[in-house]
C-alpha atoms as a PDB file:
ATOM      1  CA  UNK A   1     -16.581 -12.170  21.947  1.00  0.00           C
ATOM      2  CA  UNK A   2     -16.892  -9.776  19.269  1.00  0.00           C
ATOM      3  CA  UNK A   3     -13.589 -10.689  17.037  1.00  0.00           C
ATOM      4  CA  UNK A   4     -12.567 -14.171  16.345  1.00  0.00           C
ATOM      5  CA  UNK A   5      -8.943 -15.475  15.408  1.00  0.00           C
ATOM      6  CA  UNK A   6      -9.512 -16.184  12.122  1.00  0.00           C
ATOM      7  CA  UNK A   7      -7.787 -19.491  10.411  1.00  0.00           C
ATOM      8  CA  UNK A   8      -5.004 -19.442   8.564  1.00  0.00           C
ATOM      9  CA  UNK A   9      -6.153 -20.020   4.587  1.00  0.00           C
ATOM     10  CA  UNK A  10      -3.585 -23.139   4.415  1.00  0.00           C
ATOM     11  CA  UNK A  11      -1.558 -25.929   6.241  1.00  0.00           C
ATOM     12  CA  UNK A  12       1.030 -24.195   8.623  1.00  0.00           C
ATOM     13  CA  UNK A  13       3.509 -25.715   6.732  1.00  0.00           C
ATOM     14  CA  UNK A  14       1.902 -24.945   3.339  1.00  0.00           C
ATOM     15  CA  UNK A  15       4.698 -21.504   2.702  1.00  0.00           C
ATOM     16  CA  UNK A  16       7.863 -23.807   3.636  1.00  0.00           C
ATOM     17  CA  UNK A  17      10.716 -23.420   2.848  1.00  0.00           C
ATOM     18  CA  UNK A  18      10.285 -19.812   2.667  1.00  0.00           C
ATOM     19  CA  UNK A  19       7.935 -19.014   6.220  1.00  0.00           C
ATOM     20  CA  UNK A  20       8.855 -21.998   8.164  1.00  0.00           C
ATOM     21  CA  UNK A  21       6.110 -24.258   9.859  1.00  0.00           C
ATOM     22  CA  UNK A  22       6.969 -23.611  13.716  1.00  0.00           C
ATOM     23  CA  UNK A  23       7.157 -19.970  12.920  1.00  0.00           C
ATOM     24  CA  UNK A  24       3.634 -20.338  11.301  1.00  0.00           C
ATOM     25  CA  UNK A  25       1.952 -21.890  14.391  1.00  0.00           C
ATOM     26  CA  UNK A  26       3.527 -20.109  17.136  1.00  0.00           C
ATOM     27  CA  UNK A  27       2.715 -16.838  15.083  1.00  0.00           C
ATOM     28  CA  UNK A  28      -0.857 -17.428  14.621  1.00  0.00           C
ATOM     29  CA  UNK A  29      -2.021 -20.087  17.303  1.00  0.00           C
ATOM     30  CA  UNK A  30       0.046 -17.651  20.064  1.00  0.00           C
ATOM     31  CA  UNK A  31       0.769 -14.416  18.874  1.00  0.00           C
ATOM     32  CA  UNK A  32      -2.061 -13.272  16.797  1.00  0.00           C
ATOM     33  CA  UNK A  33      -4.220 -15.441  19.038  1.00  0.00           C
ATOM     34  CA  UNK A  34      -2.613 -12.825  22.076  1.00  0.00           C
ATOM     35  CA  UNK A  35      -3.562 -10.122  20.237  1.00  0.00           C
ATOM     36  CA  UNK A  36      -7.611 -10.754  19.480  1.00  0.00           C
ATOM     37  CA  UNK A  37      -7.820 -12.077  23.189  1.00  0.00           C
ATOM     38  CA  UNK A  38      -6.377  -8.830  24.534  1.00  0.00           C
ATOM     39  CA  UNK A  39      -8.193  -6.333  22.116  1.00  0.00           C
ATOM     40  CA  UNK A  40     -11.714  -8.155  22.984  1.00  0.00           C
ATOM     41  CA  UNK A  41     -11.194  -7.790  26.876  1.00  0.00           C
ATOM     42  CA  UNK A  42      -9.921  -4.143  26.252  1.00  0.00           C
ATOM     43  CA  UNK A  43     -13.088  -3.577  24.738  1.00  0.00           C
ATOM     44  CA  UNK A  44     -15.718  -5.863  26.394  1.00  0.00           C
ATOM     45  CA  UNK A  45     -18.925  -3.945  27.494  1.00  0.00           C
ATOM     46  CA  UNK A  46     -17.826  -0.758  25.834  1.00  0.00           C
ATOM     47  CA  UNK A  47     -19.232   0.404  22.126  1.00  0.00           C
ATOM     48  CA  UNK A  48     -16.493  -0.823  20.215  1.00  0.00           C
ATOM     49  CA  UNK A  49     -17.354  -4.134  20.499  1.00  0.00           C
ATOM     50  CA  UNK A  50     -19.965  -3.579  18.075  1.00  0.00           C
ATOM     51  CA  UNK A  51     -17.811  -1.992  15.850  1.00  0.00           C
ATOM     52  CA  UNK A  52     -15.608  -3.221  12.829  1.00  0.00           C
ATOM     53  CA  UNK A  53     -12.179  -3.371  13.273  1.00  0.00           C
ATOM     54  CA  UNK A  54     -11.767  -0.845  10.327  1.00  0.00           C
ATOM     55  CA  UNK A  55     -13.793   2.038  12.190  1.00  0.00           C
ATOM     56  CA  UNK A  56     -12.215   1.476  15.469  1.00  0.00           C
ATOM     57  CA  UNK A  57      -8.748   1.715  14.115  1.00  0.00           C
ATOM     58  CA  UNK A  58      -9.420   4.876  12.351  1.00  0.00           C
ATOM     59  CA  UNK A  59      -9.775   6.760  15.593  1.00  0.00           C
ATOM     60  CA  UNK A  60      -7.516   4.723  17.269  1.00  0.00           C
ATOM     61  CA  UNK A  61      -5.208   7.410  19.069  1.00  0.00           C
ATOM     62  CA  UNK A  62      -8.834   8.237  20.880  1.00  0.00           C
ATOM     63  CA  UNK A  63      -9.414   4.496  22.403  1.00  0.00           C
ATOM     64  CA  UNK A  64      -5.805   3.913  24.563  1.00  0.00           C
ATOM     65  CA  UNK A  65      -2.782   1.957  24.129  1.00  0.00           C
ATOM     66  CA  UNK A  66      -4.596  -1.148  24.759  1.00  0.00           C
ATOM     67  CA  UNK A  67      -7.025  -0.936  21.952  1.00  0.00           C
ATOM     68  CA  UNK A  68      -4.833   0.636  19.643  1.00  0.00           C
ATOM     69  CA  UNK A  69      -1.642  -2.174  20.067  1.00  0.00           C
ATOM     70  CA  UNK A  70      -4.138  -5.413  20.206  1.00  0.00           C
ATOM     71  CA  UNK A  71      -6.459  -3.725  17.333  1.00  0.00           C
ATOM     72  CA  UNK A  72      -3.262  -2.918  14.944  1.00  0.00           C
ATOM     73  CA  UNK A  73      -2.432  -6.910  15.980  1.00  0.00           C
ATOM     74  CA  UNK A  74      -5.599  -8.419  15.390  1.00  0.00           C
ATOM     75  CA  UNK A  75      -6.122  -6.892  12.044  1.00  0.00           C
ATOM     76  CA  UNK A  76      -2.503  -6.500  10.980  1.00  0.00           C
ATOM     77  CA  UNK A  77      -1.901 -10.188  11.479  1.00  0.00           C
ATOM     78  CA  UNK A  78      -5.838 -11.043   9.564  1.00  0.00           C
ATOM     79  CA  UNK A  79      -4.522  -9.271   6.782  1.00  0.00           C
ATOM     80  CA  UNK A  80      -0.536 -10.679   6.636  1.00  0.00           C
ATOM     81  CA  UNK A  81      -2.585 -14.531   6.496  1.00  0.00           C
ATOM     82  CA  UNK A  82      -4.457 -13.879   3.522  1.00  0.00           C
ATOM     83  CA  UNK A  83      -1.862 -11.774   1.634  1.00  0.00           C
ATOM     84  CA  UNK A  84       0.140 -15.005   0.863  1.00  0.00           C
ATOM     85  CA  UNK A  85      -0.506 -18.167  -0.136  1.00  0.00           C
ATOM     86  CA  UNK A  86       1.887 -21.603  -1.399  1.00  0.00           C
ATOM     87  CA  UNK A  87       0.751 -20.505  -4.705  1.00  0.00           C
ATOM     88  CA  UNK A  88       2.246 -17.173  -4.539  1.00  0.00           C
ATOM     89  CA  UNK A  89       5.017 -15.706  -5.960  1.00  0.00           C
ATOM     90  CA  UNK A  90       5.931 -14.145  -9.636  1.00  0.00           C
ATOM     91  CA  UNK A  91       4.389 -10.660 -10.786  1.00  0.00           C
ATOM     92  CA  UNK A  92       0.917  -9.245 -10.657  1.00  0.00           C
ATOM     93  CA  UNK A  93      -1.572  -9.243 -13.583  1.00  0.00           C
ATOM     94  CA  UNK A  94      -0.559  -6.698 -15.584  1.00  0.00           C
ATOM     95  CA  UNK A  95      -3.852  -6.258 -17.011  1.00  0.00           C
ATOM     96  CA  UNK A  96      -5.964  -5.746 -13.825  1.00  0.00           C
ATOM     97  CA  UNK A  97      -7.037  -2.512 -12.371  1.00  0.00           C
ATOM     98  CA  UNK A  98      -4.603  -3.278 -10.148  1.00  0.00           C
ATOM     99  CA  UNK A  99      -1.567  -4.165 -12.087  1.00  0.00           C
ATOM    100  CA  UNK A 100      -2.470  -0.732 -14.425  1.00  0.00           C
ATOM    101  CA  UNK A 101      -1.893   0.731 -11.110  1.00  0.00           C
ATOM    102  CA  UNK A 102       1.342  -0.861 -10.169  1.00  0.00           C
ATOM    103  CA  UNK A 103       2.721   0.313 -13.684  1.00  0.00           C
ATOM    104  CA  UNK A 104       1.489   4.051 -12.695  1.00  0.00           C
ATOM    105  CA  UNK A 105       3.378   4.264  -9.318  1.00  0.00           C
ATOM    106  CA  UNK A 106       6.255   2.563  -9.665  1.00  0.00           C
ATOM    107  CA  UNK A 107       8.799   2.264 -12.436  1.00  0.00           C
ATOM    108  CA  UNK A 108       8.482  -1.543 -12.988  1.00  0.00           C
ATOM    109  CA  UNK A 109       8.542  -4.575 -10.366  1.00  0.00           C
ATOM    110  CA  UNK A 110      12.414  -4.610  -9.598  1.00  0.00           C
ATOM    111  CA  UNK A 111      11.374  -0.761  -8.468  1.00  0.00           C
ATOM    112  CA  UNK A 112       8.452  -1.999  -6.399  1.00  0.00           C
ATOM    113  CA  UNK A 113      10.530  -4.430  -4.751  1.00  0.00           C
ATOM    114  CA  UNK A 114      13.541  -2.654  -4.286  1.00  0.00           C
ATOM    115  CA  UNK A 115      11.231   0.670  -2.426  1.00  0.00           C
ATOM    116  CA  UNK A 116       9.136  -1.977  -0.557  1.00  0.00           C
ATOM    117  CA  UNK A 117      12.522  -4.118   0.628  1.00  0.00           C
ATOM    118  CA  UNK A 118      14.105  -0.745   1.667  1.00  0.00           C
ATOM    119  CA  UNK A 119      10.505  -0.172   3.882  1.00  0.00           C
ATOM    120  CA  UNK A 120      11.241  -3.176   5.127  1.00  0.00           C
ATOM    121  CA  UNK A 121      14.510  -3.386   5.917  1.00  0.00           C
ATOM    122  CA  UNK A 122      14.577   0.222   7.393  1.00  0.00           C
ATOM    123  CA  UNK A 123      11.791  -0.150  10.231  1.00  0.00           C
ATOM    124  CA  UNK A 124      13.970   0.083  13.469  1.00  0.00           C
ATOM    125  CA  UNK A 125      12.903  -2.622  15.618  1.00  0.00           C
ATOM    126  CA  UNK A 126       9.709  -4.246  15.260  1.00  0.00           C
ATOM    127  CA  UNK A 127       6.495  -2.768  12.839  1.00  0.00           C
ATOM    128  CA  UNK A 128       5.374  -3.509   9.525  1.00  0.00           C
ATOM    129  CA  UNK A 129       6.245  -2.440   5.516  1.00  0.00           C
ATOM    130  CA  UNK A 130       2.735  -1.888   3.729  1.00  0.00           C
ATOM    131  CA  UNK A 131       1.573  -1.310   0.175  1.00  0.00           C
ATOM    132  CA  UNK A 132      -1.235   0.550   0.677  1.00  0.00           C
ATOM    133  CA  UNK A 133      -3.916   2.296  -2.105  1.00  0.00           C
ATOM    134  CA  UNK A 134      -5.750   5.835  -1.929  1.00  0.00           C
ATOM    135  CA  UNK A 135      -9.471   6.377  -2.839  1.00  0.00           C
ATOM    136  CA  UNK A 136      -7.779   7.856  -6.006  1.00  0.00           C
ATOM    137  CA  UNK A 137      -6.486   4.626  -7.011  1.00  0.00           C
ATOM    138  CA  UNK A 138      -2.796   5.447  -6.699  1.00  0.00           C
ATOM    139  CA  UNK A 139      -0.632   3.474  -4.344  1.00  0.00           C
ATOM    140  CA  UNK A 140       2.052   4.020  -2.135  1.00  0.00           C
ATOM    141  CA  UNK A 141       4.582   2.173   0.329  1.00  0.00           C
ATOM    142  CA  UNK A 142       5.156   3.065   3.885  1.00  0.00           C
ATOM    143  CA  UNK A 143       6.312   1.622   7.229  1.00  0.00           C
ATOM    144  CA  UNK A 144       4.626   1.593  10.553  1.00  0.00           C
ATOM    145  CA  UNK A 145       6.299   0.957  13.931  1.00  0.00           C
ATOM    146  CA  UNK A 146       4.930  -1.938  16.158  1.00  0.00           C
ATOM    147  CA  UNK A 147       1.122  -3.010  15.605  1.00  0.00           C
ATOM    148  CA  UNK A 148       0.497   0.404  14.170  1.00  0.00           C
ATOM    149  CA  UNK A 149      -1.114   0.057  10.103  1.00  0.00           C
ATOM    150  CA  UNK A 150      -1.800   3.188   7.965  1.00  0.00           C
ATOM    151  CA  UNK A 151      -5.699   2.957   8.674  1.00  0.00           C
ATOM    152  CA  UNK A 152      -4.958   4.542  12.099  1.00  0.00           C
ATOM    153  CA  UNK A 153      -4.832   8.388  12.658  1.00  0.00           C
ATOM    154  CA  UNK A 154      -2.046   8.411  13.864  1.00  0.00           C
ATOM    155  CA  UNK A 155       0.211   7.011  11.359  1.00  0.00           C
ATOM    156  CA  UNK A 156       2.247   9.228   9.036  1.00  0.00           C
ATOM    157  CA  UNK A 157       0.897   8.074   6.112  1.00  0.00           C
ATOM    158  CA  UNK A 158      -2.478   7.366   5.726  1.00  0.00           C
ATOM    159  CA  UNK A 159      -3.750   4.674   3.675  1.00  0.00           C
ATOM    160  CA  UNK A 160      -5.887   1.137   2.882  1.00  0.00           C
ATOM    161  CA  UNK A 161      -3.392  -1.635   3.543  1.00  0.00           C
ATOM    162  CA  UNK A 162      -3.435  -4.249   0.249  1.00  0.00           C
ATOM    163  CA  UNK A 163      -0.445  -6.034   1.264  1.00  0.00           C
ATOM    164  CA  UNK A 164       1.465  -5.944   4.352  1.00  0.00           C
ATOM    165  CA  UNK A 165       4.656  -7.788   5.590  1.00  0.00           C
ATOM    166  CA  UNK A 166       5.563  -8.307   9.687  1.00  0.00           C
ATOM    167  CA  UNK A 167       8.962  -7.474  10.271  1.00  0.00           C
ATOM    168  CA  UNK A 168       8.460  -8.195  14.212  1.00  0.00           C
ATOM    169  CA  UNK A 169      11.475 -10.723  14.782  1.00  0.00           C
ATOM    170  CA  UNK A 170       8.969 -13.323  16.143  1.00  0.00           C
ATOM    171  CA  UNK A 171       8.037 -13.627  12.348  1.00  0.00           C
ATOM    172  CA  UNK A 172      11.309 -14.625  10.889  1.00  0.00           C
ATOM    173  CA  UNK A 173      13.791 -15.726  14.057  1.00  0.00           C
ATOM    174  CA  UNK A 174      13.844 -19.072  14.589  1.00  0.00           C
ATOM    175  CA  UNK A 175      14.682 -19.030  10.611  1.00  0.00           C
ATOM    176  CA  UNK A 176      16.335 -16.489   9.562  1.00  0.00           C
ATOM    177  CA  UNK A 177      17.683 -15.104  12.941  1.00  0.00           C
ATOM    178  CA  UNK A 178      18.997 -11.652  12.457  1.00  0.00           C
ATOM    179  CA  UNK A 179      18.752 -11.861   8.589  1.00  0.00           C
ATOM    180  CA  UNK A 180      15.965  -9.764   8.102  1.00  0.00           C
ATOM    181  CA  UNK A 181      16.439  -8.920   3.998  1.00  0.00           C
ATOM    182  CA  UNK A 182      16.462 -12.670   3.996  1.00  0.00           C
ATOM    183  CA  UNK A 183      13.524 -13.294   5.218  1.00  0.00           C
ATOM    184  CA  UNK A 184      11.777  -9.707   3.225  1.00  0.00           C
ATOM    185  CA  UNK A 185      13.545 -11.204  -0.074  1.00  0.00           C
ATOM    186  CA  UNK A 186      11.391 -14.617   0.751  1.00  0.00           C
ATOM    187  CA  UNK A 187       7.986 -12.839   1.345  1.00  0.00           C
ATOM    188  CA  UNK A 188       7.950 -12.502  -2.426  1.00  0.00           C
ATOM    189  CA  UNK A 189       7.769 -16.640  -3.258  1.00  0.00           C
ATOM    190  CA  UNK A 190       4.413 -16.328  -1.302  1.00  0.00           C
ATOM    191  CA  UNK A 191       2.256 -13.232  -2.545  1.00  0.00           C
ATOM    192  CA  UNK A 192      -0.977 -14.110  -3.391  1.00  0.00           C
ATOM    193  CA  UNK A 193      -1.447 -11.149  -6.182  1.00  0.00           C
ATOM    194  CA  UNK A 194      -5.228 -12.189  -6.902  1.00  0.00           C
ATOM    195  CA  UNK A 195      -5.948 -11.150  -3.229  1.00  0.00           C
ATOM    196  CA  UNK A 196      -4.310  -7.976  -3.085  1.00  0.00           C
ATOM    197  CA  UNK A 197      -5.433  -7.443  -6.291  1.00  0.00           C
ATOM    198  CA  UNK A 198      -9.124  -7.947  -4.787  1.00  0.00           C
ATOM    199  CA  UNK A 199      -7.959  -6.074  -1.775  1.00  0.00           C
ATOM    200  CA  UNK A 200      -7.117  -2.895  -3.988  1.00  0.00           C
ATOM    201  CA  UNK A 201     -10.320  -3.332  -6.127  1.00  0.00           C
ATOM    202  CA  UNK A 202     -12.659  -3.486  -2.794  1.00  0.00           C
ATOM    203  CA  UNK A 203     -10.312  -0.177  -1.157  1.00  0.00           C
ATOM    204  CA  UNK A 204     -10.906   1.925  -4.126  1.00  0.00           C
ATOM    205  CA  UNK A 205     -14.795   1.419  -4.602  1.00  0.00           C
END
């Protein structure tokens, strides 16, 4: 098979009370475990299975709706895991490359959350809110509908993800139900900043 579920970093219970533990399992062990099943038998004997995920997202309008939903869900899903952590929370280094950066783009953290809660909370239906950075260094927020991430062509705004947040309802209902800025405003107690701080370091090289 040419793409592996990968584990999750902690305990499915490690992000409680904010991500609950049920939600954790059935989102991983079934859902992101649907989606790297499904994206290696859409590609199985074809050249993308040699491929890296990265490369065959970036043409991913040119590969079919099968590839392109179960690709955006396999890596979407990879990078949502490692994004957060029971450690998480508070403010990134503000001395880091990538806490100069933060400083640059945004007009202090409450702005940064308030623009990236609005991302969230504005996707109609199910897709993602990302922070994503340029080659230049300078980052932006967006929103992508379903499994879609801003490494594809076709999204609206292209980008490297560095931190991304599922706003599918399988991700927060059996929690939060229908309270969606509940569940966004919770996502923050759980950041792991010294990953998407590596994250951004590794996407601007």
């Amino acid at each position: 098979m040419a793409f592996k579920l990968p584990d999750l970093p902690y305990d499915h219970k490690a992000l409680e009370p904010h991500i609950d533990g049920r939600t954790m399992e059935i989102h991983h062990g079934k859902h992101h475990a649907g989606y790297t099943n499904k994206l290696n038998a859409a590609i199985e004997g074809t050249p993308l299975a040699k491929m890296k995920i990265e490369d065959i997202l970036k043409k991913a309008s040119k590969h079919g709706a099968a590839v392109r939903n179960n690709g955006g869900g396999f890596y979407n899903h990879a990078l949502f895991w490692k994004v957060m952590s029971p450690d998480g929370g508070g403010e990134p280094k503000p001395t880091t490359k990538f806490g100069k950066a933060m400083a640059k783009s945004f007009k202090g953290f409450d702005d940064f959350k308030d623009k990236f809660k609005a991302a969230a909370g504005s996707r109609f239906g199910s897709g993602w809110a990302w922070l994503c950075a340029r080659k230049s260094g300078t980052l932006f927020i967006t929103s992508t509908p379903n499994q879609d991430n801003p490494l594809m062509d076709c999204a609206e705004k292209k980008g490297i993800p560095i931190l991304g947040l599922d706003v599918w309802e399988h991700a927060y209902y059996l929690n939060y139900q229908n309270r969606r800025p509940d569940y966004v405003e919770a996502f923050f107690n759980v950041i792991n900043w010294d990953e998407v701080s590596k994250l951004y370091n590794k996407a601007i090289k």
